[in-house]
N, C-alpha and C. Protein backbone atom coordinates (compact mmCIF):
# COMPACT_ATOMS: atom_id res chain seq x y z
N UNK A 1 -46.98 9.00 104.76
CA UNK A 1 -47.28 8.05 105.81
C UNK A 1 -46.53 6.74 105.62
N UNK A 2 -46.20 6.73 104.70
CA UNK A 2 -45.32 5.44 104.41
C UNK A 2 -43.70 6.18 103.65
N UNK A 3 -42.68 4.72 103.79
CA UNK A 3 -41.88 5.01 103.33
C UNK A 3 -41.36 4.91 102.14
N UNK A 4 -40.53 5.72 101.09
CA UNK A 4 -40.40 5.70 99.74
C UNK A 4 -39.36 5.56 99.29
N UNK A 5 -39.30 3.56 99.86
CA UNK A 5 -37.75 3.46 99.21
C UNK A 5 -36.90 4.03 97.85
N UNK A 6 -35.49 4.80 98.33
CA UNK A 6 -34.99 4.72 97.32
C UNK A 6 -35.34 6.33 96.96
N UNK A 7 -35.98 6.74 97.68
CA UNK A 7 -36.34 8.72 97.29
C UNK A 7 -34.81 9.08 97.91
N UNK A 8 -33.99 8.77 98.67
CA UNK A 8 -33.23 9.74 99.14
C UNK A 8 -31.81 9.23 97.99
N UNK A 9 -31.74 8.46 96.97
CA UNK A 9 -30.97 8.32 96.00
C UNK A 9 -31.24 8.89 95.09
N UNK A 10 -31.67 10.25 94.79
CA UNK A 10 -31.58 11.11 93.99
C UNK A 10 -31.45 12.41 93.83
N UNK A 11 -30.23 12.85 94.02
CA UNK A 11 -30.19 14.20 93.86
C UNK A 11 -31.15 15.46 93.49
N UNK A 12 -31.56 14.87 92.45
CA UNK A 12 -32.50 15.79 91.76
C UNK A 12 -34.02 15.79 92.39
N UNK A 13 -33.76 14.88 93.07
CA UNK A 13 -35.41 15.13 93.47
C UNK A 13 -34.97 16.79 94.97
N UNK A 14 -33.85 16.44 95.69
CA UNK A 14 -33.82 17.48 96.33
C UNK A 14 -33.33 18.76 95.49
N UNK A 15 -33.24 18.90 94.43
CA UNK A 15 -33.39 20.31 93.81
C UNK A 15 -34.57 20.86 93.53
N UNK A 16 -35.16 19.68 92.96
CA UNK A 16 -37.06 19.80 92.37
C UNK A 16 -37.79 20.31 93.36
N UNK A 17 -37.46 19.43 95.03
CA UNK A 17 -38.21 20.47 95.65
C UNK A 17 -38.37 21.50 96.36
N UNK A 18 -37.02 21.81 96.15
CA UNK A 18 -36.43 23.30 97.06
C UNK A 18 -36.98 23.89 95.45
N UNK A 19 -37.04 23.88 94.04
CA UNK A 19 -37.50 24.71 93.22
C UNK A 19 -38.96 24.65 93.16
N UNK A 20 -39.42 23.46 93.48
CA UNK A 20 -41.22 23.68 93.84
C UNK A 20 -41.50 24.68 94.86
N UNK A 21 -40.90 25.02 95.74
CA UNK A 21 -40.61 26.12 96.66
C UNK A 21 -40.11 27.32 96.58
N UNK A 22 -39.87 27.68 95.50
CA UNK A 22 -39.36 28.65 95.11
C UNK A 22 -38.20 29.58 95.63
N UNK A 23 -37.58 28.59 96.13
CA UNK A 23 -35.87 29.05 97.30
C UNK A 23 -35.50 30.07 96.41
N UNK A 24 -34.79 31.19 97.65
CA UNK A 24 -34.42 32.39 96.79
C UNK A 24 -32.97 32.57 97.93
N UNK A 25 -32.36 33.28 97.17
CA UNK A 25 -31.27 33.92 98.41
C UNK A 25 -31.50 34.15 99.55
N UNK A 26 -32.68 34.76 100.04
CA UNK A 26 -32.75 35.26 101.04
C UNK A 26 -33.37 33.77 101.85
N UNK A 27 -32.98 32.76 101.43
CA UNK A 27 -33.34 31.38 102.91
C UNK A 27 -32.74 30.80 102.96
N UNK A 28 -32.38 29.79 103.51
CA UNK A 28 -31.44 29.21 104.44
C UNK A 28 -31.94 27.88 104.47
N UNK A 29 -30.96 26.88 104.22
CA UNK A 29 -31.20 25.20 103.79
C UNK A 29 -30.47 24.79 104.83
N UNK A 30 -31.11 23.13 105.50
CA UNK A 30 -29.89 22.91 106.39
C UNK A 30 -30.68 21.17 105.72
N UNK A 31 -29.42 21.43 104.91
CA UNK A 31 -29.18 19.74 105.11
C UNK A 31 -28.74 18.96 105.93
N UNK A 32 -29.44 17.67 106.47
CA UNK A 32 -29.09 16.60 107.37
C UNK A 32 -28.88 15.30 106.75
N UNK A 33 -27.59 14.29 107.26
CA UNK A 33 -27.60 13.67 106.74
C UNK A 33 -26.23 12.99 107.92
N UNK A 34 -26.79 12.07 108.39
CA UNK A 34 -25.49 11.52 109.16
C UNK A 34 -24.29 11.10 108.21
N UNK A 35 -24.27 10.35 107.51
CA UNK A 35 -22.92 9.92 106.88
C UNK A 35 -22.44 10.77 106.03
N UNK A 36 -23.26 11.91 105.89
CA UNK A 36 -23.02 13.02 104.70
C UNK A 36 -22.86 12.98 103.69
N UNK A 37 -23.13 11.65 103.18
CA UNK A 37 -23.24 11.42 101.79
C UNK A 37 -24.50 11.05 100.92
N UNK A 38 -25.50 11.46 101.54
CA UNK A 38 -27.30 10.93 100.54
C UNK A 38 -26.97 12.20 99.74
N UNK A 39 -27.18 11.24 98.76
CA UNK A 39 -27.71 11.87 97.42
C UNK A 39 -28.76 13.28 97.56
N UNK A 40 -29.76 12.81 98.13
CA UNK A 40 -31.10 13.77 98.07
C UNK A 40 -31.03 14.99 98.52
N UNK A 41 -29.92 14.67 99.94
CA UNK A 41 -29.34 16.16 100.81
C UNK A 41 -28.82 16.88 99.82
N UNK A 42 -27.44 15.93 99.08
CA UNK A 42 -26.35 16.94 98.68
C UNK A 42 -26.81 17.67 97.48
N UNK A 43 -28.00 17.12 96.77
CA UNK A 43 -28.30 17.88 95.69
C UNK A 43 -29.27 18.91 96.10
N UNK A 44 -30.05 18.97 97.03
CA UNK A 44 -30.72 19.86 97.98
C UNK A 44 -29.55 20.73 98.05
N UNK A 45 -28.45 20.72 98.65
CA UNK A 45 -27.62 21.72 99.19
C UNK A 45 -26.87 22.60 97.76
N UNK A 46 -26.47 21.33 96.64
CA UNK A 46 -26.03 22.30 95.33
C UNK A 46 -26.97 23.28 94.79
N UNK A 47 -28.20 22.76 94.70
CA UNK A 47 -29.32 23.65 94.24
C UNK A 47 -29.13 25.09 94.80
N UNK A 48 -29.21 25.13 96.44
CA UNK A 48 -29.67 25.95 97.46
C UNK A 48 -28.52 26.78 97.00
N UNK A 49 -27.15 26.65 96.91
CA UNK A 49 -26.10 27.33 96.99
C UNK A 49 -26.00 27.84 95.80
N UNK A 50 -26.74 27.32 94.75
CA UNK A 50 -26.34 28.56 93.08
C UNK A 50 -27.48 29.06 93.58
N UNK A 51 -28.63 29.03 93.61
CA UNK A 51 -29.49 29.99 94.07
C UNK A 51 -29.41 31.37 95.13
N UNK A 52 -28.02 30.69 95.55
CA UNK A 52 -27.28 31.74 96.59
C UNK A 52 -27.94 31.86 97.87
N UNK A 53 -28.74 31.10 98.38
CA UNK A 53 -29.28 30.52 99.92
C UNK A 53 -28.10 30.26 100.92
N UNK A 54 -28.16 30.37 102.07
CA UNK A 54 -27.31 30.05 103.29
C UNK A 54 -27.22 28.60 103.11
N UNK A 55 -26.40 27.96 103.16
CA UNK A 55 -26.47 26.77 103.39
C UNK A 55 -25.51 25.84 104.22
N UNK A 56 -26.34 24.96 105.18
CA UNK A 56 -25.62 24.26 106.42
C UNK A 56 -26.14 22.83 106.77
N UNK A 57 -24.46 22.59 106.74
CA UNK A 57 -24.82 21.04 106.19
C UNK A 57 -24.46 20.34 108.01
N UNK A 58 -24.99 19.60 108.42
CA UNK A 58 -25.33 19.10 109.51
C UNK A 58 -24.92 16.92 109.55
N UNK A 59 -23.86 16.66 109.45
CA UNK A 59 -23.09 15.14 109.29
C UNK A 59 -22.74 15.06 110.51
N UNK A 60 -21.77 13.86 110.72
CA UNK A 60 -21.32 13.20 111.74
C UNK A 60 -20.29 13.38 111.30
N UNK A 61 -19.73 13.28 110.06
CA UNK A 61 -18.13 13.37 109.58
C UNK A 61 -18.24 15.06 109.21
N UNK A 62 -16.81 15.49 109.12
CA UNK A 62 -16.27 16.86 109.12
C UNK A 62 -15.47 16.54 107.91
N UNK A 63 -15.59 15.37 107.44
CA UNK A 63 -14.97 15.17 105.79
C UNK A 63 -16.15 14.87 104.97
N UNK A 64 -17.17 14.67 105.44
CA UNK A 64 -18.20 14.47 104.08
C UNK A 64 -18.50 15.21 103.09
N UNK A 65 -18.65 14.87 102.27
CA UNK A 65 -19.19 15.84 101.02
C UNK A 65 -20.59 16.82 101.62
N UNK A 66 -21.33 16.49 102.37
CA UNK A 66 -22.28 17.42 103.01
C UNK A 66 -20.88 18.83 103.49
N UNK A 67 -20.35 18.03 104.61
CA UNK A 67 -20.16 19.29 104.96
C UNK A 67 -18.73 19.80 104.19
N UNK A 68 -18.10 19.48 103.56
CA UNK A 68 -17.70 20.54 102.12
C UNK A 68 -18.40 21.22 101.24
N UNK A 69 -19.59 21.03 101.34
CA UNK A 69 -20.43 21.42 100.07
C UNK A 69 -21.02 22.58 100.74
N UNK A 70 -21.58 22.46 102.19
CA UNK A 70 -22.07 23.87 102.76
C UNK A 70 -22.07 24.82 103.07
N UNK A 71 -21.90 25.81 103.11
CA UNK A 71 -21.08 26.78 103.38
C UNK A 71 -20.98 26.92 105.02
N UNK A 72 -22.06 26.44 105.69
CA UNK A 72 -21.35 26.00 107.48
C UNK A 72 -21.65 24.81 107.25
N UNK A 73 -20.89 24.37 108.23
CA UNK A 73 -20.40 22.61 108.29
C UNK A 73 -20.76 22.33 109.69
N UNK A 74 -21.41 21.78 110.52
CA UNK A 74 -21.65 21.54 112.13
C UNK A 74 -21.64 19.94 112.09
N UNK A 75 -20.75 19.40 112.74
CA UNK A 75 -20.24 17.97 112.60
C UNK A 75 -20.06 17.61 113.76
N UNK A 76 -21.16 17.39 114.45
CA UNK A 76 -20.55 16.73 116.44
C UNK A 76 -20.06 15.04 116.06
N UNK A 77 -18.79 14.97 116.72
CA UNK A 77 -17.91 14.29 116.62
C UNK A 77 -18.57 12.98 118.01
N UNK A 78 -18.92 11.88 117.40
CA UNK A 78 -20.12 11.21 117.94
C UNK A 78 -19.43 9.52 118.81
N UNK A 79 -17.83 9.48 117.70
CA UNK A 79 -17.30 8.39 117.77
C UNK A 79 -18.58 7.20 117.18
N UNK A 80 -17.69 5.81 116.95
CA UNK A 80 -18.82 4.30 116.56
C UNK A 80 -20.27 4.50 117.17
N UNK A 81 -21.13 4.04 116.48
CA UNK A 81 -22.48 3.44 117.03
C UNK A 81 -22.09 2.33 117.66
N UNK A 82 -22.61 2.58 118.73
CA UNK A 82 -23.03 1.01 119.15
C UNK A 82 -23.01 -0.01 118.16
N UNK A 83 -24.17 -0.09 117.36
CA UNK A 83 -24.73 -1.07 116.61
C UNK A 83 -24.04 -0.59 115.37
N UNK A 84 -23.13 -1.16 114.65
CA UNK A 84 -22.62 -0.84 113.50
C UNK A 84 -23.80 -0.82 112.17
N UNK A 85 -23.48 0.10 111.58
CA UNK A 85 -24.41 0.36 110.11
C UNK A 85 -25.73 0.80 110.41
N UNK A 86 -25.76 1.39 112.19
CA UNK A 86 -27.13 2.47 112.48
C UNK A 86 -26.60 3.53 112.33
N UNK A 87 -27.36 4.77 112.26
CA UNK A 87 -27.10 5.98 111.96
C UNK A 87 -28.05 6.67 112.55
N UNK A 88 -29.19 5.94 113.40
CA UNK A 88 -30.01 6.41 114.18
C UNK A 88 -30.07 6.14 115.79
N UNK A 89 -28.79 6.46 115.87
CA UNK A 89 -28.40 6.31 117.45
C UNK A 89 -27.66 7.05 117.96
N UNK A 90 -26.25 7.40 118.20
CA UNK A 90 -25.61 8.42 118.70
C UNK A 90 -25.56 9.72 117.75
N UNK A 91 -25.64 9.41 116.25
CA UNK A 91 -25.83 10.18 115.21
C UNK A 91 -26.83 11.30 115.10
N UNK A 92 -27.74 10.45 115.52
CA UNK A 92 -29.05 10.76 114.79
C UNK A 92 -29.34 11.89 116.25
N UNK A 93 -29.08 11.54 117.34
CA UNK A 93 -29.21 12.03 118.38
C UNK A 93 -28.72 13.02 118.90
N UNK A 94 -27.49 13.13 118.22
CA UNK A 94 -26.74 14.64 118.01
C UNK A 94 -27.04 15.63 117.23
N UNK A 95 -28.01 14.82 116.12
CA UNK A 95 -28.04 15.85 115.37
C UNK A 95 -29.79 16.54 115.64
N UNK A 96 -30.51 15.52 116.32
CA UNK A 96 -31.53 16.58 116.63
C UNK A 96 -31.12 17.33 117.75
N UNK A 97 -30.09 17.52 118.29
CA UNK A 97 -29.83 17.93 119.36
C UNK A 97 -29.18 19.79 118.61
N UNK A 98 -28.45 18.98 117.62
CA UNK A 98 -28.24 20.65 116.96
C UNK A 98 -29.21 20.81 116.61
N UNK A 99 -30.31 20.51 115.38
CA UNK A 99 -31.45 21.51 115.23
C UNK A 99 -32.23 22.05 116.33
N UNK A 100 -32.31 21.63 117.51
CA UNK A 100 -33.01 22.48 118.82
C UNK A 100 -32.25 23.47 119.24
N UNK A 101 -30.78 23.60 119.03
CA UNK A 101 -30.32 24.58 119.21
C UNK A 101 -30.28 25.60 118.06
N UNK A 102 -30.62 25.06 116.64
CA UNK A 102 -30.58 25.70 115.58
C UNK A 102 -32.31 26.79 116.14
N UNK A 103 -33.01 26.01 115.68
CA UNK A 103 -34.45 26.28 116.01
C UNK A 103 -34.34 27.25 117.38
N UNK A 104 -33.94 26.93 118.58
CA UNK A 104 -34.13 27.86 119.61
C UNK A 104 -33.29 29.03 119.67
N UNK A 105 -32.15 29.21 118.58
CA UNK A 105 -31.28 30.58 118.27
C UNK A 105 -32.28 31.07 117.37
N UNK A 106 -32.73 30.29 116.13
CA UNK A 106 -33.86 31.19 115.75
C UNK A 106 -35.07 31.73 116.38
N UNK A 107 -35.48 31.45 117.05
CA UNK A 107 -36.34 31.72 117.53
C UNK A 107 -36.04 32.88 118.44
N UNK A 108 -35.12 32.81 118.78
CA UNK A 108 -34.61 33.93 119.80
C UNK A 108 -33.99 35.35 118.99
N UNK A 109 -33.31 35.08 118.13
CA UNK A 109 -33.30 35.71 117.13
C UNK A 109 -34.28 36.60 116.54
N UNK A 110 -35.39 35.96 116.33
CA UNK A 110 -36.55 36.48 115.51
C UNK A 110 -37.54 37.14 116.26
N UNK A 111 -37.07 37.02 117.53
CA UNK A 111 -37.92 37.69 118.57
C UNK A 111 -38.68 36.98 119.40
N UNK A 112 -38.97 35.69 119.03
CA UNK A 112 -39.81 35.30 119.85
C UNK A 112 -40.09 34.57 121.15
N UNK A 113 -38.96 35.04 121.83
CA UNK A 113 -38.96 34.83 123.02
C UNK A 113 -38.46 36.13 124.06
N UNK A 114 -39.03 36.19 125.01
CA UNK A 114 -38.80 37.07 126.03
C UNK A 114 -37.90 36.57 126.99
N UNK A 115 -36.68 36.93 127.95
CA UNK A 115 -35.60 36.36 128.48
C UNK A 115 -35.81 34.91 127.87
N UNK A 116 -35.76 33.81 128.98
CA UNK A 116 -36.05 32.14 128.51
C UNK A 116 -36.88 31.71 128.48
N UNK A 117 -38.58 32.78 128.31
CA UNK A 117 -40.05 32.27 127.75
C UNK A 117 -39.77 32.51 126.66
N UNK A 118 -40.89 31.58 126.29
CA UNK A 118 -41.57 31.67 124.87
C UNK A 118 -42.43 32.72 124.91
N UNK A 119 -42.51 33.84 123.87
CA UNK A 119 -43.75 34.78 124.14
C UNK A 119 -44.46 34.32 122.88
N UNK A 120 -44.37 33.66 121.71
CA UNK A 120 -44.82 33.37 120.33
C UNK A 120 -45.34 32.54 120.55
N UNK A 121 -46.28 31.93 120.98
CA UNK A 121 -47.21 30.25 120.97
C UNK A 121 -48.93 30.67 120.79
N UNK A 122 -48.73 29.84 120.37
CA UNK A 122 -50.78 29.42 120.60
C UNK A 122 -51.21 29.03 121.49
N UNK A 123 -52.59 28.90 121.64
CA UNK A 123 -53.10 28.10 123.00
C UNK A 123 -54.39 27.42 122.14
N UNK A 124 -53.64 26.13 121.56
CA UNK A 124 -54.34 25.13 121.08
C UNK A 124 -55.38 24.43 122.01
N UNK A 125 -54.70 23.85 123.39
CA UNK A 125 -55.29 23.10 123.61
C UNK A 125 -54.78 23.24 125.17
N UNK A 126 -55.53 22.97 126.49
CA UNK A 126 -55.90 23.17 127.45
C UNK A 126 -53.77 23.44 128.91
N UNK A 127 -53.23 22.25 127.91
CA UNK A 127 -51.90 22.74 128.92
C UNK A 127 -51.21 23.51 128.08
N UNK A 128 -51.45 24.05 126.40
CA UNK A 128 -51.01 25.33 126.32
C UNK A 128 -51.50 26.80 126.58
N UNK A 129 -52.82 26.43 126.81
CA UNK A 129 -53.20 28.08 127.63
C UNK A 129 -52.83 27.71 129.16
N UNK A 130 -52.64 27.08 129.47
CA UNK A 130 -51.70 27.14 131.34
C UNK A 130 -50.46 27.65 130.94
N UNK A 131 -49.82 27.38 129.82
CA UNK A 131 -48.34 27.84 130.07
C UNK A 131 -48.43 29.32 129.27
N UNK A 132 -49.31 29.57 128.50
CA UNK A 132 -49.44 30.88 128.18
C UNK A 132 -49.17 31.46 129.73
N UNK A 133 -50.14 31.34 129.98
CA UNK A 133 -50.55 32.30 131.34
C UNK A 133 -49.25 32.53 132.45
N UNK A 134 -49.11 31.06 132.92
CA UNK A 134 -47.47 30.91 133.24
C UNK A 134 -46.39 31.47 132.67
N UNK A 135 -46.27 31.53 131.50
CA UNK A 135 -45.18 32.53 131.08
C UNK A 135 -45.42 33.97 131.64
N UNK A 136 -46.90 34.50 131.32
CA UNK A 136 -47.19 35.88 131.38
C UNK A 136 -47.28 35.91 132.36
N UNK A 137 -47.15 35.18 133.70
CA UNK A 137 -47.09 35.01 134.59
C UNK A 137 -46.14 35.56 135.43
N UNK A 138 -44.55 34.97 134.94
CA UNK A 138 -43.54 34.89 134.95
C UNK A 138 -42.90 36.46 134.93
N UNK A 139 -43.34 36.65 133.29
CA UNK A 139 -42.62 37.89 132.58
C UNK A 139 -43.19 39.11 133.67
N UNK A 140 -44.46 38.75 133.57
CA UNK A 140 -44.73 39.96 134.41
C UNK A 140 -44.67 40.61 135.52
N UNK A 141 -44.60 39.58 136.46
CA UNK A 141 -44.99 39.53 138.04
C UNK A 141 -45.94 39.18 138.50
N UNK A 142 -47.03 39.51 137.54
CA UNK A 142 -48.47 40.04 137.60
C UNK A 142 -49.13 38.52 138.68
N UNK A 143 -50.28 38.84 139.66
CA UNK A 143 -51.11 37.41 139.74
C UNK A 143 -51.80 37.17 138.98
N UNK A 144 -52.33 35.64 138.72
CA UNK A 144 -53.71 34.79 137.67
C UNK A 144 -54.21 35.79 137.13
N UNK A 145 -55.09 36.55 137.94
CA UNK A 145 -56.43 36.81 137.20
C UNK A 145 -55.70 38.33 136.78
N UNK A 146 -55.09 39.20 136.75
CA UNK A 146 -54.11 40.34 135.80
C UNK A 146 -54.30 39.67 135.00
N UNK A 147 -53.39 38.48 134.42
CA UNK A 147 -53.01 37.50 133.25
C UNK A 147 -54.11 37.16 132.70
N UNK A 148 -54.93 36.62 133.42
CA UNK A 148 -56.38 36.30 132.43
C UNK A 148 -57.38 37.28 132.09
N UNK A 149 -56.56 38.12 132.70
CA UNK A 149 -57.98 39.31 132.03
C UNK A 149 -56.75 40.00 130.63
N UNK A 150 -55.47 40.21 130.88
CA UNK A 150 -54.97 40.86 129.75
C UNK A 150 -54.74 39.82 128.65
N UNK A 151 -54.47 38.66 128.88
CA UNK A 151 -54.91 37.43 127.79
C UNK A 151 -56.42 37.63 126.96
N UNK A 152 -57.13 37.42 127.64
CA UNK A 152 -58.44 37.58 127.22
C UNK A 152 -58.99 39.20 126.54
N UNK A 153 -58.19 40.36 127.04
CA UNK A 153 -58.96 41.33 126.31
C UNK A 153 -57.64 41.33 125.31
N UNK A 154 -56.55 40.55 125.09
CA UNK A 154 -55.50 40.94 123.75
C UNK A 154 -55.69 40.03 122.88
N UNK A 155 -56.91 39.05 122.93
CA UNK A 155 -56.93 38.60 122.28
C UNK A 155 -56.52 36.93 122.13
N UNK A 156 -55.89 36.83 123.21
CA UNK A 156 -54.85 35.53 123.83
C UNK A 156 -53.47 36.14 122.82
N UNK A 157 -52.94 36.99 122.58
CA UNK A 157 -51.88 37.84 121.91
C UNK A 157 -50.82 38.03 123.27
N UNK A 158 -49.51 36.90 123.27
CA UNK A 158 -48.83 37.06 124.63
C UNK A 158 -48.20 38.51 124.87
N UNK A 159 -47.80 38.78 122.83
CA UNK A 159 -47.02 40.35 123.17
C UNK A 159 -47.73 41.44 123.44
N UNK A 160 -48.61 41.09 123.36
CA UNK A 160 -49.74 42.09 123.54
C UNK A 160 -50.09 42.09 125.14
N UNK A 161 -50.06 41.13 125.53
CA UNK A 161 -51.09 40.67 127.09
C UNK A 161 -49.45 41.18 127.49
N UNK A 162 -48.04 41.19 127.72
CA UNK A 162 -47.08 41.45 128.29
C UNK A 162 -47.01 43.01 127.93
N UNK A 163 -47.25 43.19 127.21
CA UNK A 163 -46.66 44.97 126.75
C UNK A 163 -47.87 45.46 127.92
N UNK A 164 -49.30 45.05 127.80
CA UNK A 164 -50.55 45.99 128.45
C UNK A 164 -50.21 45.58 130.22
N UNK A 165 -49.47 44.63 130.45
CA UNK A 165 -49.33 43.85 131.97
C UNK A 165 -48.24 45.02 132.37
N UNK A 166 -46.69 45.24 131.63
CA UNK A 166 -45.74 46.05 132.35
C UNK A 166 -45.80 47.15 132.15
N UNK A 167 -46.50 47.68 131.12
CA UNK A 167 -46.62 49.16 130.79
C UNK A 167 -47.87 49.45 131.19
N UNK A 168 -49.07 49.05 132.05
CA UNK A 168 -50.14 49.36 132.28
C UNK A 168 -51.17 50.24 131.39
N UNK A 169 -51.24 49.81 130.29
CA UNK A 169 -52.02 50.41 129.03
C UNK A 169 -53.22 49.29 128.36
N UNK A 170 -53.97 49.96 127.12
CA UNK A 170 -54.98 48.96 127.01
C UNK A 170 -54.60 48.58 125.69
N UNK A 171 -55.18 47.33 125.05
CA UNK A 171 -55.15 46.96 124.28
C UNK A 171 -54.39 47.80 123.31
N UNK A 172 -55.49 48.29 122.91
CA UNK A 172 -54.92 49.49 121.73
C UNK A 172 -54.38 49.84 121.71
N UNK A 173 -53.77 50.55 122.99
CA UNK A 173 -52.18 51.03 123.17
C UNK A 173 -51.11 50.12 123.01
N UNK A 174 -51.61 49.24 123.53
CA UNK A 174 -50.29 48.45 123.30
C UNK A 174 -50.10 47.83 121.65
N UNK A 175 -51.27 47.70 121.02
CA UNK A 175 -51.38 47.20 119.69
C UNK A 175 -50.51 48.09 119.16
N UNK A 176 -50.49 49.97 119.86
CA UNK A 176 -49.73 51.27 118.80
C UNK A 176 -48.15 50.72 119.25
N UNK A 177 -47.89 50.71 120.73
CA UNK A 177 -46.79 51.19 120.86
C UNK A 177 -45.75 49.40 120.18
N UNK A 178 -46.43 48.29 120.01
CA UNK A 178 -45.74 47.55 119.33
C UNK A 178 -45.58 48.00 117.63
N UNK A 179 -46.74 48.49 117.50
CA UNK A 179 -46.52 48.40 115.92
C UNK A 179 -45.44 49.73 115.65
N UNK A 180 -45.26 50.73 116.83
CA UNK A 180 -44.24 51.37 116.35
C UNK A 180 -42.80 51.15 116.89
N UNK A 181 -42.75 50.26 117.37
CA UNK A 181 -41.43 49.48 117.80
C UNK A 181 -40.62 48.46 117.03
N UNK A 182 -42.08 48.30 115.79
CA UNK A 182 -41.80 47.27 114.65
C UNK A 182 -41.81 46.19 115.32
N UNK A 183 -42.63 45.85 115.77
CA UNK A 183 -42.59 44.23 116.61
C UNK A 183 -41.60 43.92 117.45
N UNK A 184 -40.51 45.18 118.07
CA UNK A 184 -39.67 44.51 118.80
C UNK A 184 -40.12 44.97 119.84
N UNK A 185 -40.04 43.54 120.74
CA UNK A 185 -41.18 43.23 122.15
C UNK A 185 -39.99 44.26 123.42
N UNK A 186 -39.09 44.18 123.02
CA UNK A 186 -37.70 44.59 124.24
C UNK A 186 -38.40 46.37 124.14
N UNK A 187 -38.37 46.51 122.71
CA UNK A 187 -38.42 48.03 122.27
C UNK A 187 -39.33 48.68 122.78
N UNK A 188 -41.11 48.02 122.51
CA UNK A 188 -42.08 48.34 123.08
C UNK A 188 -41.94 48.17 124.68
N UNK A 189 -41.20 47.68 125.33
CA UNK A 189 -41.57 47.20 126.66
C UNK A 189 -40.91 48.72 127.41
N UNK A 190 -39.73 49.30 126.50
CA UNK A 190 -39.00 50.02 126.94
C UNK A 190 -37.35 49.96 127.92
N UNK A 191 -37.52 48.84 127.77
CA UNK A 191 -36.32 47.30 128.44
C UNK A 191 -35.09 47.59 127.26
């Protein structure tokens, strides 16, 4: 909740905690760092890389030691800040702009989205069960109350409430024919 001057001048603290974590080959580090030179990233990223992890270093420069050190380098070319010696302005703004594209290839990737819905969410709280439904809405064809009744008997489970909506099956069925599709939602759908 507060800030800890002087944590991002140490290398070693970003090894300590990618090893409190127990990073293994099989994950993937993305260091950020506009000027590409903090300490805390680049030793985050040496760690990650003898450990033999993916690693992608995310700067403003395409010469920084970040992105030499990573094995992908993504460097949007941002030109001056405005305000000289910010790094939280055209910088900073590009670069959350790549992790949403990082994050939404994964995600798409990993399955969890159906064409350009989300099918993977929760319904925490009152305008995320509207967009549940709205998605399943969407995906399906189906009207409201289809959607709220296959929401409600899957459990609020979207892959579930979409597999029982286009394949007209119940729960259970659809619980089999995902689990023998191995969770792939395209596979079960038959799409």
């Amino acid at each position: 909740m507060q800030s800890v001057e002087g944590a991002e001048d140490r290398p070693e603290d970003g090894a300590r905690d990618l090893r409190k974590i127990r990073l293994s080959k099989l994950d993937s580090v993305v260091g950020i760092a506009a000027s590409g030179t903090t300490p805390y990233v680049l030793g985050a990223i040496a760690f990650a890389g003898k450990r033999g992890a993916l690693t992608i270093g995310v700067a403003a420069s395409r010469r920084s030691p970040l992105a030499r050190a990573a094995k992908i380098a993504i460097t949007p070319e941002v030109g001056p800040e405005i305000l000289a010696g910010s790094t939280r302005l055209k910088a900073g703004t590009s670069q959350k702009m790549v992790l949403n594209m990082l994050s939404t290839a994964m995600m798409v990737r990993l399955g969890h989205a159906y064409d350009n819905l989300m099918i993977d969410m929760g319904e925490a709280n009152e305008k995320l069960r509207e967009r549940a439904t709205w998605i399943l809405k969407e995906a399906s064809a189906k009207d409201v109350s289809a959607v709220t009744r296959a929401l409600r008997q899957s459990g609020h489970e979207l892959r579930l409430a979409l597999i029982m909506l286009k394949r007209g099956v119940s729960t259970k069925q659809a619980r089999r024919i995902l689990r023998e599709s191995r969770g792939n939602l395209r596979k079960a759908l038959g799409e």
